[in-house]
C-alpha atoms as a PDB file:
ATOM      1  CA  UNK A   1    -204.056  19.725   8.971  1.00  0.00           C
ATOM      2  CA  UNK A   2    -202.844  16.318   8.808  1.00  0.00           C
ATOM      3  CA  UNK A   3    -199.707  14.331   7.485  1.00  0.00           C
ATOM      4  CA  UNK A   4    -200.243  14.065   3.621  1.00  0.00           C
ATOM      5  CA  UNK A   5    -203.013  17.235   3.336  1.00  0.00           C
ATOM      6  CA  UNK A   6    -203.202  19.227   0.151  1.00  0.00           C
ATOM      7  CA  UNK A   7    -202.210  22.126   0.403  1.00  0.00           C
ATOM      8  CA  UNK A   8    -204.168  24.624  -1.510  1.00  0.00           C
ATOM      9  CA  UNK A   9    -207.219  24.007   0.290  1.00  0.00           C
ATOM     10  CA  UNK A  10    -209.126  22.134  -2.644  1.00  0.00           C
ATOM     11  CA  UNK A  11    -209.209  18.465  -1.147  1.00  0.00           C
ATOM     12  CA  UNK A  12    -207.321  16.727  -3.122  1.00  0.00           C
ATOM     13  CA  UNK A  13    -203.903  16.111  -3.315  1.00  0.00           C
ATOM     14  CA  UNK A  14    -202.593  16.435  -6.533  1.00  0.00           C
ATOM     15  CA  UNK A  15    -199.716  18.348  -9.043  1.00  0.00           C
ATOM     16  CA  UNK A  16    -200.935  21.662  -7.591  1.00  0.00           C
ATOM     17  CA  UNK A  17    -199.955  21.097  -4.468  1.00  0.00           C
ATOM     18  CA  UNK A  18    -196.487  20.001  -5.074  1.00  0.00           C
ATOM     19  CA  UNK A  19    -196.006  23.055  -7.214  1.00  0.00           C
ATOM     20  CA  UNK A  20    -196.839  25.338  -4.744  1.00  0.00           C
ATOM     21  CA  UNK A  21    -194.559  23.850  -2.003  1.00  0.00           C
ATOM     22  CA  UNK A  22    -191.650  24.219  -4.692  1.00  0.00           C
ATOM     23  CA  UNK A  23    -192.502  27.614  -6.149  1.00  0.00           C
ATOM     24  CA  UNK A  24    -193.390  29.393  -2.657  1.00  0.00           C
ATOM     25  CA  UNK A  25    -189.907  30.497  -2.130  1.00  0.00           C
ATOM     26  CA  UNK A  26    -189.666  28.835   0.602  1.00  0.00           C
ATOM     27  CA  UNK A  27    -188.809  24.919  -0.011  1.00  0.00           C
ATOM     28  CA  UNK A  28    -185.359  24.452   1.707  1.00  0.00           C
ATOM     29  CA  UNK A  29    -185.074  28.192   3.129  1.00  0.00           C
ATOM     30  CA  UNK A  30    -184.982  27.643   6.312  1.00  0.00           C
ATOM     31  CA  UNK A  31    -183.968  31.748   6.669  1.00  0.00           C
ATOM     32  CA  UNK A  32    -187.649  32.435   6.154  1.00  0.00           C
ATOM     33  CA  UNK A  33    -189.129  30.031   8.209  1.00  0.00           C
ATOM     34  CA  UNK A  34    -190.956  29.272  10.446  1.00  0.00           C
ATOM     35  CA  UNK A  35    -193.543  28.535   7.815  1.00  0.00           C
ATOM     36  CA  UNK A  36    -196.717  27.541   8.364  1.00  0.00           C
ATOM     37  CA  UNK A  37    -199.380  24.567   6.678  1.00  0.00           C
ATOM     38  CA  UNK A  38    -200.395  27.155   4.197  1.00  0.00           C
ATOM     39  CA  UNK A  39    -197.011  27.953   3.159  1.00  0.00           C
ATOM     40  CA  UNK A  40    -196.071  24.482   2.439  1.00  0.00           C
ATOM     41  CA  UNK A  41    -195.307  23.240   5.978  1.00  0.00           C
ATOM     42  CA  UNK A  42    -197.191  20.268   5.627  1.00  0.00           C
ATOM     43  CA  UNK A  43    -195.860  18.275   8.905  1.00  0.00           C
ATOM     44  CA  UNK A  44    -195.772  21.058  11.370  1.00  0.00           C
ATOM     45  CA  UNK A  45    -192.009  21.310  11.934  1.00  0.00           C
ATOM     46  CA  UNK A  46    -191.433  24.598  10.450  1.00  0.00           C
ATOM     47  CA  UNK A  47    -189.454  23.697   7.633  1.00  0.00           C
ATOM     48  CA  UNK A  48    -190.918  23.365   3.677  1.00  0.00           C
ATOM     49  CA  UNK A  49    -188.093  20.264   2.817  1.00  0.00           C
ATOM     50  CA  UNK A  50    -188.764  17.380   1.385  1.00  0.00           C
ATOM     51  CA  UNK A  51    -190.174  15.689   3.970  1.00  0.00           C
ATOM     52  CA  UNK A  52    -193.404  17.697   3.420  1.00  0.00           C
ATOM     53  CA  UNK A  53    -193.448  16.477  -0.428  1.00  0.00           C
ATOM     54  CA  UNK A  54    -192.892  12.729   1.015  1.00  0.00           C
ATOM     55  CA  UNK A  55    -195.480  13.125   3.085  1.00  0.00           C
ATOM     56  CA  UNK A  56    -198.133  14.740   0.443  1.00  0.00           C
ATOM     57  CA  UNK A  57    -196.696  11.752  -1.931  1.00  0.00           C
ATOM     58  CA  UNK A  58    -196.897   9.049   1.291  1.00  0.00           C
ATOM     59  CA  UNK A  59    -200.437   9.514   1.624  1.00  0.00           C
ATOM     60  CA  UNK A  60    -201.999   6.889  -0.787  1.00  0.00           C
ATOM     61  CA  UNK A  61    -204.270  10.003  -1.711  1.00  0.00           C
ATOM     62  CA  UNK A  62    -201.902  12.080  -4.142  1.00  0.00           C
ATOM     63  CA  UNK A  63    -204.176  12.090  -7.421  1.00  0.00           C
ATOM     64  CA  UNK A  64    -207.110   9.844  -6.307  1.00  0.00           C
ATOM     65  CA  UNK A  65    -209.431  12.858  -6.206  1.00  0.00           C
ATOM     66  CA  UNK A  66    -211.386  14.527  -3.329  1.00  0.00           C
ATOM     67  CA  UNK A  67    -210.767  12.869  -0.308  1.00  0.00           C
ATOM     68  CA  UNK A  68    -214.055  13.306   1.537  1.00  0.00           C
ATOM     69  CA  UNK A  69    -215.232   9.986   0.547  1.00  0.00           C
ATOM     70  CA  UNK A  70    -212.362   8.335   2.806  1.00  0.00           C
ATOM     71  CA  UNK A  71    -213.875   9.951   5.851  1.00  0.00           C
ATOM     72  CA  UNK A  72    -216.320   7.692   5.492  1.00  0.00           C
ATOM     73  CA  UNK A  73    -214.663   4.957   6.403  1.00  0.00           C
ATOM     74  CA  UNK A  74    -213.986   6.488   9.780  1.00  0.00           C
ATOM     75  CA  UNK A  75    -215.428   4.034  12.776  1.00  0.00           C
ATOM     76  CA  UNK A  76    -216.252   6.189  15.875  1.00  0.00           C
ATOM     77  CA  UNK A  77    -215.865   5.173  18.926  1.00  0.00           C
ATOM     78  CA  UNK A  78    -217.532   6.105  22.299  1.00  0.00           C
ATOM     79  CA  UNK A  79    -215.485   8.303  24.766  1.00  0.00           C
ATOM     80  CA  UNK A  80    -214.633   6.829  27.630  1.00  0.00           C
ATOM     81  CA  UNK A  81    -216.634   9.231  30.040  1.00  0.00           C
ATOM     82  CA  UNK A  82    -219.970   7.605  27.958  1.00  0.00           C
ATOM     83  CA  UNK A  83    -218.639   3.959  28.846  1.00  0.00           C
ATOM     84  CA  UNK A  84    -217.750   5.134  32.958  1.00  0.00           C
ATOM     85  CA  UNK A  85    -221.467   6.320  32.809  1.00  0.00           C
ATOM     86  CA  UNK A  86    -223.167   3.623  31.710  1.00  0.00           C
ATOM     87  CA  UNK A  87    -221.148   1.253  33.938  1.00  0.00           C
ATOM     88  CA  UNK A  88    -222.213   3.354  36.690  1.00  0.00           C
ATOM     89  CA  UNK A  89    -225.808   3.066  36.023  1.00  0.00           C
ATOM     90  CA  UNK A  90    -225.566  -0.534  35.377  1.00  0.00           C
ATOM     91  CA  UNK A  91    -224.015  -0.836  39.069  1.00  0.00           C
ATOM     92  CA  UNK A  92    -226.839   1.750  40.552  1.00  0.00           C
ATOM     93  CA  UNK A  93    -229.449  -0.291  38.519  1.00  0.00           C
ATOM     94  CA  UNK A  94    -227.751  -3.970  40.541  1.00  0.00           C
ATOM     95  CA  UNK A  95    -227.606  -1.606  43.615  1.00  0.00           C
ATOM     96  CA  UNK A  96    -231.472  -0.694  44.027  1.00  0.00           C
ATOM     97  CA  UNK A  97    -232.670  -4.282  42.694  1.00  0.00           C
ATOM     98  CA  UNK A  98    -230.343  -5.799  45.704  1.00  0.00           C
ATOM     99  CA  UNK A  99    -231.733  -2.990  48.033  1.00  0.00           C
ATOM    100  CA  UNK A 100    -235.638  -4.017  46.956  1.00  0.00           C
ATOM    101  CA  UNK A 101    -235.208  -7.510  46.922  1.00  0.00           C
ATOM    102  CA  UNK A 102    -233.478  -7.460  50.848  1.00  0.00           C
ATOM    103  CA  UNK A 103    -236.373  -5.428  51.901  1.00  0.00           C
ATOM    104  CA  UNK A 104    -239.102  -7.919  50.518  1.00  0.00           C
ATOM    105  CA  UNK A 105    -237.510 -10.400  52.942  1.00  0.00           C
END
């Protein structure tokens, strides 16, 4: 999951979340580590600290509801294999119009 997730698995990032990072036994214990997202690990370093509850609390989503609606606002954008492909059939396209116009003369 990404920086900021929730945690439980409900979508939103809210009170919940927080409380189960701090009541999983495992916030600052490094002993028991390494955890994992679902144990509160929620930048992928091993460790439940507080960086984890800065970045649930750093995510401009922490009590704004479901987040689905911000994946909307997601632009996609074409690989770059599409954009090598059509260049080359734009250059095969000027190739065979050069080769049928030479022959004509």
């Amino acid at each position: 999951m990404a920086d900021g997730d929730h945690v439980n698995g409900d979508r939103q990032v809210d009170p919940t979340d927080i409380s189960l990072i701090l009541g999983a036994n495992s916030f600052n214990n490094p002993a028991g580590g390494p955890y994992t997202w679902l144990q509160g690990d929620n930048n992928g370093d091993g460790l439940v600290n507080s960086d984890d509850i800065s970045n649930i609390l750093g995510a401009n989503l922490f009590n704004n509801g479901p987040y689905a609606a911000f994946a909307a606002n997601v632009t996609t954008v074409p690989e770059p294999s599409s954009l090598a492909l059509a260049v080359l059939a734009l250059l095969g396209l000027v190739a065979c119009r050069r080769r049928i116009t030479a022959l004509r003369h």
